[in-house]
N, C-alpha and C. Protein backbone atom coordinates (compact mmCIF):
# COMPACT_ATOMS: atom_id res chain seq x y z
N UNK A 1 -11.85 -12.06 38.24
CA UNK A 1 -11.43 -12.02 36.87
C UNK A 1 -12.31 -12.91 36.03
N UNK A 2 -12.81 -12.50 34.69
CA UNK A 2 -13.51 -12.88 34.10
C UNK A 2 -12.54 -14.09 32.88
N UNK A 3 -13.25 -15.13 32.51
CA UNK A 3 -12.57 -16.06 31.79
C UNK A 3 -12.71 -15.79 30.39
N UNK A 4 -13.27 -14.38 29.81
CA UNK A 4 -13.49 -14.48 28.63
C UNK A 4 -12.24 -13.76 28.23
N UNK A 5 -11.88 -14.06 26.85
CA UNK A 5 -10.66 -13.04 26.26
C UNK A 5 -11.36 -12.89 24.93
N UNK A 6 -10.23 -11.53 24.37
CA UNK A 6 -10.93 -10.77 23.55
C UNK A 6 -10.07 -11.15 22.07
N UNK A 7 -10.77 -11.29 20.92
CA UNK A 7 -9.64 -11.44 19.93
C UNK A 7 -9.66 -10.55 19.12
N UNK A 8 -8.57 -10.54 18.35
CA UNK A 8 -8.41 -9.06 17.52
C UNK A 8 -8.96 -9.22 16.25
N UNK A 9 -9.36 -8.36 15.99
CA UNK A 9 -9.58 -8.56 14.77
C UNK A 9 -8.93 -7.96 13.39
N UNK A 10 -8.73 -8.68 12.58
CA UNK A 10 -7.76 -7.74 11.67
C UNK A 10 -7.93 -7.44 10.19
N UNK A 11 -7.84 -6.72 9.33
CA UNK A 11 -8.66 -5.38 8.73
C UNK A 11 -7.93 -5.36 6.88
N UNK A 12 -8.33 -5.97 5.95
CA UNK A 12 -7.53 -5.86 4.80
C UNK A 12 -7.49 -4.64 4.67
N UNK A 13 -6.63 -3.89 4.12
CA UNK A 13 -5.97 -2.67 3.45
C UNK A 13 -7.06 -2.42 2.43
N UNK A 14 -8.02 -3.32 1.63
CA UNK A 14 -9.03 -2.98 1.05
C UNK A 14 -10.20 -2.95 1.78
N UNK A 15 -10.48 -3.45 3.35
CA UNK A 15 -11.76 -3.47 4.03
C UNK A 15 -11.36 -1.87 4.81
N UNK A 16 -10.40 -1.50 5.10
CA UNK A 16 -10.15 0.02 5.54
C UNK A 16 -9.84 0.87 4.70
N UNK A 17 -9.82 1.01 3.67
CA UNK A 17 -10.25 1.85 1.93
C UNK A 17 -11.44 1.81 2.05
N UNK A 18 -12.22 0.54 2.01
CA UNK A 18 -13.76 0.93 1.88
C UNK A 18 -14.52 2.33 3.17
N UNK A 19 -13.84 1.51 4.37
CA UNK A 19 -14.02 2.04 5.37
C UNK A 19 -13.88 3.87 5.42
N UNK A 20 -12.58 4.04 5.21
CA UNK A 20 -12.62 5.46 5.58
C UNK A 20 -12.84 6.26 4.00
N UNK A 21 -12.98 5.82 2.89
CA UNK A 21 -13.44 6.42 1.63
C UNK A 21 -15.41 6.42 2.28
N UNK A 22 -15.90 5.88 2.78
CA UNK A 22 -17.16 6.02 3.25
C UNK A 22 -17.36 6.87 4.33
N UNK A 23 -16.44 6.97 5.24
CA UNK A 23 -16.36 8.40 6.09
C UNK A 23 -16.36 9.94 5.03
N UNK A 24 -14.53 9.61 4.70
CA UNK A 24 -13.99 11.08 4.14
C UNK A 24 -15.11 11.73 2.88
N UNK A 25 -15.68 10.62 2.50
CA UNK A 25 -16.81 11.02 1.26
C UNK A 25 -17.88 12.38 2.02
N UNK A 26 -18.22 12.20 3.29
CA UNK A 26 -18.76 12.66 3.93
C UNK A 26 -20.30 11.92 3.83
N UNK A 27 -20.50 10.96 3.24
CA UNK A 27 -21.99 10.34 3.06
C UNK A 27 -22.54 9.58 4.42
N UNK A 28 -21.20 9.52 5.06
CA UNK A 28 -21.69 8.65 6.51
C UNK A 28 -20.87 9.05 7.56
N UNK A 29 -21.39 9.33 8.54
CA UNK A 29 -20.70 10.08 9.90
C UNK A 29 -20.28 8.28 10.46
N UNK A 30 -18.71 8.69 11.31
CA UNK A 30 -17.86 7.85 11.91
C UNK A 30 -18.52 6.65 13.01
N UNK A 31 -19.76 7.18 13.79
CA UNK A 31 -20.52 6.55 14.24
C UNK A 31 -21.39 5.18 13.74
N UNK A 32 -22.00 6.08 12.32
CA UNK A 32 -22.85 5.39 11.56
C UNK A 32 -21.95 4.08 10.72
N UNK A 33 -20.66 4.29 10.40
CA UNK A 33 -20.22 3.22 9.69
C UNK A 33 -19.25 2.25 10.66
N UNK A 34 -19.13 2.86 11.74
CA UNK A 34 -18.62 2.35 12.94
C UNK A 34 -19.74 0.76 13.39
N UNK A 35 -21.00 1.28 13.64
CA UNK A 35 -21.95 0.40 13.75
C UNK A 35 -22.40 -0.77 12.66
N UNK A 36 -22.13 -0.14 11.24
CA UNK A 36 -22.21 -1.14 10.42
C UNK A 36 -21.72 -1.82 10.35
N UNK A 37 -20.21 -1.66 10.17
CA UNK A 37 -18.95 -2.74 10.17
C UNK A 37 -18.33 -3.15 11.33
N UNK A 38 -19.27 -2.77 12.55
CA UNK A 38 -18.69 -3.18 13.65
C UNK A 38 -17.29 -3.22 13.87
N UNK A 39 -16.87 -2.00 13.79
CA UNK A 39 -15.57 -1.35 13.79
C UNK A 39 -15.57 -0.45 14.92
N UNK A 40 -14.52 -0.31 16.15
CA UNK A 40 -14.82 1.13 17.02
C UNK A 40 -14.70 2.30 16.43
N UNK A 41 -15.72 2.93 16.79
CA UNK A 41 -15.18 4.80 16.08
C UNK A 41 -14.12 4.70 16.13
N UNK A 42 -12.64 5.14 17.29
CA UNK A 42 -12.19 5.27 17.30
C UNK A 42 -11.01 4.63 16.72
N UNK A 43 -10.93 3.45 16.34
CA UNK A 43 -10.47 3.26 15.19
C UNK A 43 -10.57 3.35 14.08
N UNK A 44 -11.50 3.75 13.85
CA UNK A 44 -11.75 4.74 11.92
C UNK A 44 -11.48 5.78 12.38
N UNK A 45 -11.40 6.41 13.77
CA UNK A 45 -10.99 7.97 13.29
C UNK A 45 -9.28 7.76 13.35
N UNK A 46 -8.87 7.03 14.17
CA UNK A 46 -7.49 6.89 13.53
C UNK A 46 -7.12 6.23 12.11
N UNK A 47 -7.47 5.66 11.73
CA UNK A 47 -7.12 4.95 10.44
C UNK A 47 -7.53 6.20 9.40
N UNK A 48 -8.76 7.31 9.82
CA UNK A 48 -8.96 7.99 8.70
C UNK A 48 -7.73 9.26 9.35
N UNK A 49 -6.97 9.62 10.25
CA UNK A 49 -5.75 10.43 10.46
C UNK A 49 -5.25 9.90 9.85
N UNK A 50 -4.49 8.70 10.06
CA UNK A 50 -3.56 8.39 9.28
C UNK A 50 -3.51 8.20 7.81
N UNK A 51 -4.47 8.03 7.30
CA UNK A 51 -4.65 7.95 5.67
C UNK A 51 -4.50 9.77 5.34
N UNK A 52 -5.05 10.81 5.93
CA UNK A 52 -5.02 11.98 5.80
C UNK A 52 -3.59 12.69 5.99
N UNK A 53 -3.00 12.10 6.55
CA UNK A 53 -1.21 12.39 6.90
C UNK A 53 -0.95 11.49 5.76
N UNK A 54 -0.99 9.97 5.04
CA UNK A 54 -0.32 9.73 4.33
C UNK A 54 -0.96 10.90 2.72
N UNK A 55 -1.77 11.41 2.71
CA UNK A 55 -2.23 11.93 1.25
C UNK A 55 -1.52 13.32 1.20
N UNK A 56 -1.30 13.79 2.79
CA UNK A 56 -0.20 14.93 3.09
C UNK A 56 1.08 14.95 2.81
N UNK A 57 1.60 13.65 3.02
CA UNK A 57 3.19 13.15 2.96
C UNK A 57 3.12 13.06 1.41
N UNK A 58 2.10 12.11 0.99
CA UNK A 58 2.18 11.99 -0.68
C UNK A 58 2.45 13.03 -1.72
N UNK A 59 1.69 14.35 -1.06
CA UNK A 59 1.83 15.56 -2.05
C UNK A 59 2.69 16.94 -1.75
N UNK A 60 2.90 16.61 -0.24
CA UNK A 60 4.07 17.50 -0.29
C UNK A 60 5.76 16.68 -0.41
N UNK A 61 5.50 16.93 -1.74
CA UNK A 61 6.84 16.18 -2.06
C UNK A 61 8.34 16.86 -1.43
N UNK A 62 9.14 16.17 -1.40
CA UNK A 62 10.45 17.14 -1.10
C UNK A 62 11.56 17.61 -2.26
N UNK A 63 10.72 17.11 -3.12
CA UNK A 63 11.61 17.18 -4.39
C UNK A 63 10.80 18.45 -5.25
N UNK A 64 12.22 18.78 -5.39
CA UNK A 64 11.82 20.78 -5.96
C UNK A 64 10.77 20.47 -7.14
N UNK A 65 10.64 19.84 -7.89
CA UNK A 65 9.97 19.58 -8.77
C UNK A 65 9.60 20.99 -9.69
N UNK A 66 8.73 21.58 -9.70
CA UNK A 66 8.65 22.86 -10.25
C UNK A 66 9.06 24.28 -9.70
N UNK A 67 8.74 24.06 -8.01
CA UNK A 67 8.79 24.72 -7.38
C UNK A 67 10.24 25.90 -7.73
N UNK A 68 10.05 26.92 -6.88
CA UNK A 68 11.46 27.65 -7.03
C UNK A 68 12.43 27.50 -5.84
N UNK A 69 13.65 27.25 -6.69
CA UNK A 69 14.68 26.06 -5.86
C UNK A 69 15.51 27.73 -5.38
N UNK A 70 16.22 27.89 -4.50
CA UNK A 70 17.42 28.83 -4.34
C UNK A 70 18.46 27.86 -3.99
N UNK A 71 19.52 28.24 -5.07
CA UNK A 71 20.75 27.64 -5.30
C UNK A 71 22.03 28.55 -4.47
N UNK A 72 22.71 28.72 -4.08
CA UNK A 72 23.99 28.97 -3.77
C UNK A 72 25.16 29.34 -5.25
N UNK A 73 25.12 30.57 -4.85
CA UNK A 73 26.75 30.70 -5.84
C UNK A 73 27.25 29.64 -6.08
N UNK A 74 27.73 29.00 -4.68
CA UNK A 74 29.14 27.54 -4.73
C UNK A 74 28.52 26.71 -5.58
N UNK A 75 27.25 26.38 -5.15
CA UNK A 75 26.44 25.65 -5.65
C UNK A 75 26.54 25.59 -7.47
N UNK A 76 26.29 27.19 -8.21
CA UNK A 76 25.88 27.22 -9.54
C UNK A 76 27.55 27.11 -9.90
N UNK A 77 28.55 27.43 -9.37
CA UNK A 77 29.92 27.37 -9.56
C UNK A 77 29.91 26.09 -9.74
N UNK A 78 30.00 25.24 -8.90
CA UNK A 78 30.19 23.28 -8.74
C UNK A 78 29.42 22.92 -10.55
N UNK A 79 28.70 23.39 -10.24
CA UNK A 79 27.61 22.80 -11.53
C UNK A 79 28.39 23.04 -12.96
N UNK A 80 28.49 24.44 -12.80
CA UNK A 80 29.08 25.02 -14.15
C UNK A 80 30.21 24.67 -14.41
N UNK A 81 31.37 23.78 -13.70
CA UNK A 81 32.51 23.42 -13.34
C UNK A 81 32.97 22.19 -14.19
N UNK A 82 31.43 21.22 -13.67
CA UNK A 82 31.26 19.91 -14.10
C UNK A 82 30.28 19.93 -15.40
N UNK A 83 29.53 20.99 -15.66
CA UNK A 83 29.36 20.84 -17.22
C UNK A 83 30.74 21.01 -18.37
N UNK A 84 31.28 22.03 -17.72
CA UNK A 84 32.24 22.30 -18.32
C UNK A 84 33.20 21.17 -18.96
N UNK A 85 33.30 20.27 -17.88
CA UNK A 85 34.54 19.16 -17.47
C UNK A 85 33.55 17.67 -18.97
N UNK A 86 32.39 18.01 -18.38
CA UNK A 86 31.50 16.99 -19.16
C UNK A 86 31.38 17.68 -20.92
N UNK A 87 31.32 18.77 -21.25
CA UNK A 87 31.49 18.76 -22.59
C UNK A 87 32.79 18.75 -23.11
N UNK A 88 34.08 18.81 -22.08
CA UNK A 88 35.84 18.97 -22.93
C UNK A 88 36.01 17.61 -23.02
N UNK A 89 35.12 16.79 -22.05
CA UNK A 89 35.41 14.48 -22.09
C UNK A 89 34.61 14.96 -23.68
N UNK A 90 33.32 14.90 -23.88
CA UNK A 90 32.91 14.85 -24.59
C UNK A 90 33.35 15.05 -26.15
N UNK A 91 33.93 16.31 -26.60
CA UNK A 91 34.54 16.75 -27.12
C UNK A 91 35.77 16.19 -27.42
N UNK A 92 36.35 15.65 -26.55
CA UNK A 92 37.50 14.72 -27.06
C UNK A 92 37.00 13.11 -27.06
N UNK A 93 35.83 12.93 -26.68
CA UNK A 93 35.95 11.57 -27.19
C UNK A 93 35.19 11.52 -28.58
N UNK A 94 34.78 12.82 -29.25
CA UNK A 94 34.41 12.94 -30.54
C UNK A 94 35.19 13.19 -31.56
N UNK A 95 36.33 13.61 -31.01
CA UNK A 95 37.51 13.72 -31.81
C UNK A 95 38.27 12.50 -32.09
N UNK A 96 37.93 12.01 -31.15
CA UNK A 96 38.63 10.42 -30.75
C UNK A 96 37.81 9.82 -32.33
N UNK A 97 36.79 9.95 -32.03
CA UNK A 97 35.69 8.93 -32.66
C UNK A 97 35.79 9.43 -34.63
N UNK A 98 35.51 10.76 -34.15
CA UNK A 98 36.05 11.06 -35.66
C UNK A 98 37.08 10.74 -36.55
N UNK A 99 38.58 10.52 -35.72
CA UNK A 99 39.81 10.00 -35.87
C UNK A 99 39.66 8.80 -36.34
N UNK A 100 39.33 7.85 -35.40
CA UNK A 100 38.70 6.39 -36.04
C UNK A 100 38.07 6.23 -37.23
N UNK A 101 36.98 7.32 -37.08
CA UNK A 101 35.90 6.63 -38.37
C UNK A 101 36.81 7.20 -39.79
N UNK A 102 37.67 8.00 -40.00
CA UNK A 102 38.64 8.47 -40.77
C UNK A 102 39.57 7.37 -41.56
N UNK A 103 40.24 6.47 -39.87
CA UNK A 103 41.17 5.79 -40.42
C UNK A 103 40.74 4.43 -41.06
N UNK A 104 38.91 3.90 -40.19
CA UNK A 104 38.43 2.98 -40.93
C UNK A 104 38.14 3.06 -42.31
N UNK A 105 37.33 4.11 -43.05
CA UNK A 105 37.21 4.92 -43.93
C UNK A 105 38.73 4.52 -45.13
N UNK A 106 39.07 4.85 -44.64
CA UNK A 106 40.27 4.70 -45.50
C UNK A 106 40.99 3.70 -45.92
N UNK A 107 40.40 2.82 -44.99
CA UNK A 107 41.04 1.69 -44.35
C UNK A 107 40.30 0.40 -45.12
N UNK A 108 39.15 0.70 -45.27
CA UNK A 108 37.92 0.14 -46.42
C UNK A 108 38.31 0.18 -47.63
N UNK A 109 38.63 1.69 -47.50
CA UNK A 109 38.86 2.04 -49.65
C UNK A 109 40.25 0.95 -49.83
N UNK A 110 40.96 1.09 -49.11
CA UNK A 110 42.35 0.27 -49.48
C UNK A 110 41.98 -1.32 -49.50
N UNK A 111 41.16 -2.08 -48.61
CA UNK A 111 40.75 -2.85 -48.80
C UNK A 111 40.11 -3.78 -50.40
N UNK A 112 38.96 -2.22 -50.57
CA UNK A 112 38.23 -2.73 -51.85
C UNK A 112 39.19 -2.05 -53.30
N UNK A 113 40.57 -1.64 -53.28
CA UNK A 113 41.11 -0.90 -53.88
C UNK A 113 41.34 -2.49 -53.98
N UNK A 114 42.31 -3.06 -53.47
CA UNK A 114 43.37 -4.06 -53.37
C UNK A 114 42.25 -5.30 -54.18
N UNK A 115 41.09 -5.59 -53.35
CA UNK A 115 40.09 -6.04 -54.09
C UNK A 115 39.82 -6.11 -55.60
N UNK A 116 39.78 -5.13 -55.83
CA UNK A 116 39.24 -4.86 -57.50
C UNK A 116 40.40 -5.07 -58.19
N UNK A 117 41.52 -4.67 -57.57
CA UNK A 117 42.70 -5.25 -58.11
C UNK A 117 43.29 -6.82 -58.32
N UNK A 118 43.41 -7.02 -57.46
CA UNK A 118 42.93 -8.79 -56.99
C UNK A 118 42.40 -9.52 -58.59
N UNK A 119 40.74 -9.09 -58.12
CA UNK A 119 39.81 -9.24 -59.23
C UNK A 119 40.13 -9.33 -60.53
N UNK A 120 40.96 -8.34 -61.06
CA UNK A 120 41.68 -7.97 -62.08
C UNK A 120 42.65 -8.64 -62.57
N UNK A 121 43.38 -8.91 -61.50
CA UNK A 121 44.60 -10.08 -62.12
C UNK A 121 44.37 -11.56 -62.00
N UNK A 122 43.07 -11.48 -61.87
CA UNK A 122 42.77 -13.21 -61.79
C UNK A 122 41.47 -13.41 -62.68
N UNK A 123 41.08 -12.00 -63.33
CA UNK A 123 40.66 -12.13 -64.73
C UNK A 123 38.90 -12.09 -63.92
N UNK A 124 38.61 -12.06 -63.23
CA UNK A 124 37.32 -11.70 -62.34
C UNK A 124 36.83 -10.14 -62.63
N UNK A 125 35.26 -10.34 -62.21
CA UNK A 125 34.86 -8.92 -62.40
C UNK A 125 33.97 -8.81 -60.23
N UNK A 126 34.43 -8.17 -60.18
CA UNK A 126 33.71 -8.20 -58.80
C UNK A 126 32.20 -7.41 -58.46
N UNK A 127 31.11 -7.81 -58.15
CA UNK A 127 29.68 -7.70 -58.29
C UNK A 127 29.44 -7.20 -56.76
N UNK A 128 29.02 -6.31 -56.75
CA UNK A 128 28.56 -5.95 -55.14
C UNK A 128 27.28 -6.35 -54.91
N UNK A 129 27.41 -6.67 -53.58
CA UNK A 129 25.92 -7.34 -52.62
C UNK A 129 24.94 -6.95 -53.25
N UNK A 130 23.79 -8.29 -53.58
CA UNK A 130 22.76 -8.03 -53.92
C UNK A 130 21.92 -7.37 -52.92
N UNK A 131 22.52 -7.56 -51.61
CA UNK A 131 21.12 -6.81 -50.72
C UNK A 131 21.83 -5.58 -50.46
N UNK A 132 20.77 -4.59 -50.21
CA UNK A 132 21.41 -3.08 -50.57
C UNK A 132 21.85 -2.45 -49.11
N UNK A 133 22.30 -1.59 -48.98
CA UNK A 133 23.19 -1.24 -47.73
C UNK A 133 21.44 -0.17 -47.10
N UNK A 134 21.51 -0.53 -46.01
CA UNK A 134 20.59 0.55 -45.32
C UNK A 134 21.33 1.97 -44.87
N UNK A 135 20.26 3.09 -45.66
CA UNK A 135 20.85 4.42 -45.23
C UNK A 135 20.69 4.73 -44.33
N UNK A 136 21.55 5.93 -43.48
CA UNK A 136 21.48 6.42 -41.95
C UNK A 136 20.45 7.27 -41.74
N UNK A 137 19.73 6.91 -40.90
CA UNK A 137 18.74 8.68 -40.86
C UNK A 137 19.40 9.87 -40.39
């Protein structure tokens, strides 16, 4: 048995980018950049599999994205079920909201009614805000 041992050597994520973008380019065969960077072939040809499976995994997405999806009856039933359910909430919480802005509304005028009245019997004239109200778009 020999007393020498071997150490590993280990590889930034940007020194194996350089690496197999200088293979896959096709400008340098696996051998040739193997010898430069004193790298084994056979580890650039795995590192360049595996980068080629991850650019595979990357673009075959699993998500329908454009693609054409086939849905299920139950499926477009469930859906149409819960839109349904989502515009009658909706719908009543606009009614809700309308209700409110009604009774505030009204609820103001009686305020500045009582106001100007106020004003009136204490011999006052009442001046509205010099800074002007911002309109709604």
């Amino acid at each position: 048995m020999s007393d020498t041992t071997k150490t590993r050597t280990t590889y930034t994520p940007e020194e194996k980018t350089e690496i197999i973008l200088a293979v896959m380019s096709g400008k340098k065969k696996i051998q040739q950049v193997a010898q430069e960077k004193n790298v084994a072939a056979t580890l650039i040809s795995l590192w360049k599999k595996q980068a080629e499976d991850a650019i595979l995994e990357r673009f075959s997405s699993r998500k329908p994205g454009r693609r054409k999806v086939e849905v299920s009856a139950d499926d477009m039933k469930e859906e149409l079920r819960a839109a349904r359910v989502a515009a009658r909430t909706s719908k009543t919480r606009a009614t809700r909201l309308e209700g409110a802005l009604k009774t505030a509304k009204a609820r103001i005028a009686e305020l500045e009614t009582g106001a100007r009245n106020l004003a009136s019997i204490m011999g006052c004239k009442l001046v509205k805000s010099a800074r002007p109200r911002r309109k709604k778009a």
